[in-house]
Protein backbone atom coordinates (compact mmCIF):
# COMPACT_ATOMS: atom_id res chain seq x y z
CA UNK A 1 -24.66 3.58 -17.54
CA UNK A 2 -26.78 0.37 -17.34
CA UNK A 3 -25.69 -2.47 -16.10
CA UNK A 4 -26.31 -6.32 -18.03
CA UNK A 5 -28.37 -8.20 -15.32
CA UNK A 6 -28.61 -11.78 -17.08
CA UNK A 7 -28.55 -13.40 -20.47
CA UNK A 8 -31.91 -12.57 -21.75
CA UNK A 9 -30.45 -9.11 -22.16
CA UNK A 10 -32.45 -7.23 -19.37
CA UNK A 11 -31.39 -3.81 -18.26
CA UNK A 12 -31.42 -1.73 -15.37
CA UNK A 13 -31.80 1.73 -15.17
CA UNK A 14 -32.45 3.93 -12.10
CA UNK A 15 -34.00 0.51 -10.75
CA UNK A 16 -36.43 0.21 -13.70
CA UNK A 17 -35.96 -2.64 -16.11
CA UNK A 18 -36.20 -2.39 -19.55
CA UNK A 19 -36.34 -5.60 -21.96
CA UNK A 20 -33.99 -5.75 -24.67
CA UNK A 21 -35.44 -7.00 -28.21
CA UNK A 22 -33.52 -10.16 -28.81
CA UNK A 23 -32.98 -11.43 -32.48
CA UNK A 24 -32.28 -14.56 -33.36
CA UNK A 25 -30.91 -14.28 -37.20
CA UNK A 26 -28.60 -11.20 -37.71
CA UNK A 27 -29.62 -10.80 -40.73
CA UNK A 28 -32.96 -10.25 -40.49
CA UNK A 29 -32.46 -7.79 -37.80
CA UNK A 30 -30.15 -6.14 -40.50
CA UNK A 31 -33.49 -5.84 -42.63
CA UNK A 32 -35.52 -4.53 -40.26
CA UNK A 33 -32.72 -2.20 -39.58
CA UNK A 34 -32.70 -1.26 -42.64
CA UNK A 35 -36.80 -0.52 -42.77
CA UNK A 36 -36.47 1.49 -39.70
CA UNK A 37 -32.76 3.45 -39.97
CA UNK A 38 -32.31 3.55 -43.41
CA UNK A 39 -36.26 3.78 -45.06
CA UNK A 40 -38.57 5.45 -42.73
CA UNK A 41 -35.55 7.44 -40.83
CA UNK A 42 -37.26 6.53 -36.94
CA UNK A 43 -34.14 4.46 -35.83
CA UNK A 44 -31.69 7.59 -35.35
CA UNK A 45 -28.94 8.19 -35.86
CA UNK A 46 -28.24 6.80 -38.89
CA UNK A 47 -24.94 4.60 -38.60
CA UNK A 48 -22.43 5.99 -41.33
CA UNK A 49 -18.99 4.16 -40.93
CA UNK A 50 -17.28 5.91 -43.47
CA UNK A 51 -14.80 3.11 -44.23
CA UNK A 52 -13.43 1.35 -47.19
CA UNK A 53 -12.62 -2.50 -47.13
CA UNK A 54 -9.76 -1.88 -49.67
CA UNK A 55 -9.28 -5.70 -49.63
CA UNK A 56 -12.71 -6.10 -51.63
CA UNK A 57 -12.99 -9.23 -49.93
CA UNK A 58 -16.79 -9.41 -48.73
CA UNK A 59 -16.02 -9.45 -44.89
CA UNK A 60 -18.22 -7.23 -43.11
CA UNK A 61 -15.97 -4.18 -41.12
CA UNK A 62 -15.65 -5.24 -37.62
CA UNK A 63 -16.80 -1.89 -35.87
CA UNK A 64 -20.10 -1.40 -37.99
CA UNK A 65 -20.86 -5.22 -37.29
CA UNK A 66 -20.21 -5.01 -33.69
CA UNK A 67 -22.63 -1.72 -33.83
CA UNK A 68 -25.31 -3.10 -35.78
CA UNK A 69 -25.14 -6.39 -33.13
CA UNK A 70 -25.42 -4.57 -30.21
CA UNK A 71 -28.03 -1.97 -31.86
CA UNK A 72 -31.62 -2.44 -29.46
CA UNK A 73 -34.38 -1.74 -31.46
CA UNK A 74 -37.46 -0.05 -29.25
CA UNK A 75 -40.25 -2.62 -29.41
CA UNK A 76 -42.55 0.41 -30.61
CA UNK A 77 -40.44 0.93 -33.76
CA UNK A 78 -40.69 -2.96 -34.61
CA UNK A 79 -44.54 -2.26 -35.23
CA UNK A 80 -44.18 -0.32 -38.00
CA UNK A 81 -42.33 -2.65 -40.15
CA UNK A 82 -44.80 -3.98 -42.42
CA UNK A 83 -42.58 -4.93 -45.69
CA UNK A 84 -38.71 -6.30 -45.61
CA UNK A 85 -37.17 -5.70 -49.08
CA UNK A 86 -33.26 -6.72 -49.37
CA UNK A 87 -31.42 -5.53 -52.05
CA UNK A 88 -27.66 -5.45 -52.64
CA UNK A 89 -27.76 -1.63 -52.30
CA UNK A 90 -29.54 -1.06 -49.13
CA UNK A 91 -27.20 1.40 -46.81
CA UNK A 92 -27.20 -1.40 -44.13
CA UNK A 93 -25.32 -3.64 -46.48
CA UNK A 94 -23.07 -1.28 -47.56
CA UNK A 95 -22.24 0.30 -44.36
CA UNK A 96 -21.08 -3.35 -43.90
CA UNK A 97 -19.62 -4.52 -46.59
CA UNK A 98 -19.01 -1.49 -49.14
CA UNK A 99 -18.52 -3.04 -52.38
CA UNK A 100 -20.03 -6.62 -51.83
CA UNK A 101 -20.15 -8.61 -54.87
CA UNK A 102 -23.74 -10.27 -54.03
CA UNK A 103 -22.17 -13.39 -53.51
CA UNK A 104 -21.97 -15.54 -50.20
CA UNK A 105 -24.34 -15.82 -47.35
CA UNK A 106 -23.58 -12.46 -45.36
CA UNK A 107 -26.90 -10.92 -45.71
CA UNK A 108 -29.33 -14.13 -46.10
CA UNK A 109 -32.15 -14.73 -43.59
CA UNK A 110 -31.53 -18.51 -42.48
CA UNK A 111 -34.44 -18.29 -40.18
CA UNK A 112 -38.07 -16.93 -39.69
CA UNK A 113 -38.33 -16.82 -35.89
CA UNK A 114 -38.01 -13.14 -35.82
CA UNK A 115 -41.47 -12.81 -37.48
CA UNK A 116 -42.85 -13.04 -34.09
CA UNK A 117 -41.49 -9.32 -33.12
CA UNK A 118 -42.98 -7.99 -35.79
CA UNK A 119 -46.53 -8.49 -35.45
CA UNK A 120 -47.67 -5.93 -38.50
CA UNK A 121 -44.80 -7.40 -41.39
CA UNK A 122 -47.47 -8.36 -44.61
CA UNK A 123 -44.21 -8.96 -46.98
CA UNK A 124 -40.73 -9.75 -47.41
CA UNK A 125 -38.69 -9.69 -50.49
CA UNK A 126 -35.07 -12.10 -49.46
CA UNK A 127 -32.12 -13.02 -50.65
CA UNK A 128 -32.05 -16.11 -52.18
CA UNK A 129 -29.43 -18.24 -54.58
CA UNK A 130 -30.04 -18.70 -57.99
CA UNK A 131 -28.62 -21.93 -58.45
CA UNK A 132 -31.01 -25.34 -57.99
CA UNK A 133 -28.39 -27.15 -56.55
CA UNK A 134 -28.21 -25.41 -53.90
CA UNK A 135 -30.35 -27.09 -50.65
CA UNK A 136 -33.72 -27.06 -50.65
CA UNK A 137 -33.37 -25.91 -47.12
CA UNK A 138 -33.26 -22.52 -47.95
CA UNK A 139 -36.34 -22.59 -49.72
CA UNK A 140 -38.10 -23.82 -46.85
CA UNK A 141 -38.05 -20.49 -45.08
CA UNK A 142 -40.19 -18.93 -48.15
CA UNK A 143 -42.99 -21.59 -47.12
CA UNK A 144 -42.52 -20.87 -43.51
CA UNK A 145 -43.45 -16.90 -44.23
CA UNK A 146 -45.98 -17.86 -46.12
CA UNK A 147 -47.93 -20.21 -43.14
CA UNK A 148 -47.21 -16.91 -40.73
CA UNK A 149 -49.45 -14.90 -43.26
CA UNK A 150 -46.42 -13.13 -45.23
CA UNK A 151 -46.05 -12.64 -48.88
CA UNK A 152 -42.79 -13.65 -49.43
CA UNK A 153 -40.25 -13.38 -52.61
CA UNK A 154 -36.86 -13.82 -53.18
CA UNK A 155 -34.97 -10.78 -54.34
CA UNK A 156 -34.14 -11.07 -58.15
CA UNK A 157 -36.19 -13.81 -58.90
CA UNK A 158 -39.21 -14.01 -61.92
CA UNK A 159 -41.22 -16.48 -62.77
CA UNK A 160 -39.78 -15.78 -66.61
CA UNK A 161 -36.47 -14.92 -65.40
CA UNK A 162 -35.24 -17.72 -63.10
CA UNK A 163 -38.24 -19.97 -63.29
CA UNK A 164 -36.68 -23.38 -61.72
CA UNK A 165 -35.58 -20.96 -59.29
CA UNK A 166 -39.54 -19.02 -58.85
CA UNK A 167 -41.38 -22.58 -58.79
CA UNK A 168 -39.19 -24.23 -56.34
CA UNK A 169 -39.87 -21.32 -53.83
CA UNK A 170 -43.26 -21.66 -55.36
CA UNK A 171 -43.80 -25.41 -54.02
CA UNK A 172 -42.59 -24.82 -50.57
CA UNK A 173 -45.11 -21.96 -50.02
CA UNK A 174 -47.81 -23.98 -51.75
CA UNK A 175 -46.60 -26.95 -49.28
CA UNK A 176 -47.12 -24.85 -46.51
CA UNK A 177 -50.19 -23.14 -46.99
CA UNK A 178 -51.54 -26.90 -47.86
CA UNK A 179 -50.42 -27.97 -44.62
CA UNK A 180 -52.22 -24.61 -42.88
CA UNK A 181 -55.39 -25.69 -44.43
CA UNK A 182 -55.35 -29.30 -43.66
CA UNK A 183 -54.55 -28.59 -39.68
CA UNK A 184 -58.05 -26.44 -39.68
């Protein structure tokens, strides 16, 4: 059995060390889990809890959350991920939370650090509210994928369907790619 050797998650095996990909958001390493377990069937085996949350309450079960946390993705498998699409009904958030209303922040991407360990992603489609009082903070991240070279949109969002919604992710990728352009 390996043995932890430090916080930055290194193994040791038969006196060879192994890095450990660290993730910073959870649930971005959810998505990519989801690209890689769920979609293109390389992350085996797939996790299947097989529990209920008869409560309905939109907590995430326990044991599939502590799996999915401790879950090390081989750094090989992280370069095939080239498009993140979340959707209420993707198996990793229903292995999690069964019947999740689409409500709350469980599944949304707060931060886009983990770009970096995915050098080949080209697009991400996020969760996102759908109310414009909510803080523009967490629009900012759609401007950050954008200066990293990512087409990014926010799951259920249309310019005709939620436009105040579409044009203020709109302005903070604009923002961003203006501020690319006038650092060169």
């Amino acid at each position: 059995m390996p043995e932890k050797t430090g916080v930055n998650s290194t193994l040791k095996k038969k006196n060879k060390y192994i890095m450990k990909t660290q993730f910073k958001d959870f649930s971005f390493k959810l998505a990519v889990i989801q690209v890689l377990m769920y979609d293109k069937k390389l992350l085996k085996p797939a996790y299947r809890s097989n529990a209920s949350n008869p409560k309905q309450d939109n907590k995430m079960i326990p044991r599939a959350k502590k799996y999915f946390m401790e879950l090390d993705i081989p750094a090989e498998l992280l370069l095939k991920v080239e498009e993140i699409e979340q959707d209420p009904n993707n198996d990793v958030v229903r292995e999690l939370i069964p019947i999740w209303d689409g409500q709350g922040e469980e599944f949304t991407i707060k931060s886009t650090e983990d770009v970096k360990l995915l050098p080949n992603l080209k697009k991400v489609t996020i969760f996102t509210g759908d109310a414009i009082n909510e803080i523009d903070e967490q629009y900012i991240k759609f401007g950050e994928f954008a200066a990293k070279g990512i087409e990014a949109y926010g799951y259920g969002v249309s310019k005709r369907g939620t436009p105040t919604v579409y044009n203020q992710i709109e302005k903070f990728k604009k923002a961003a790619l203006d501020k690319m352009k006038a650092k060169k």
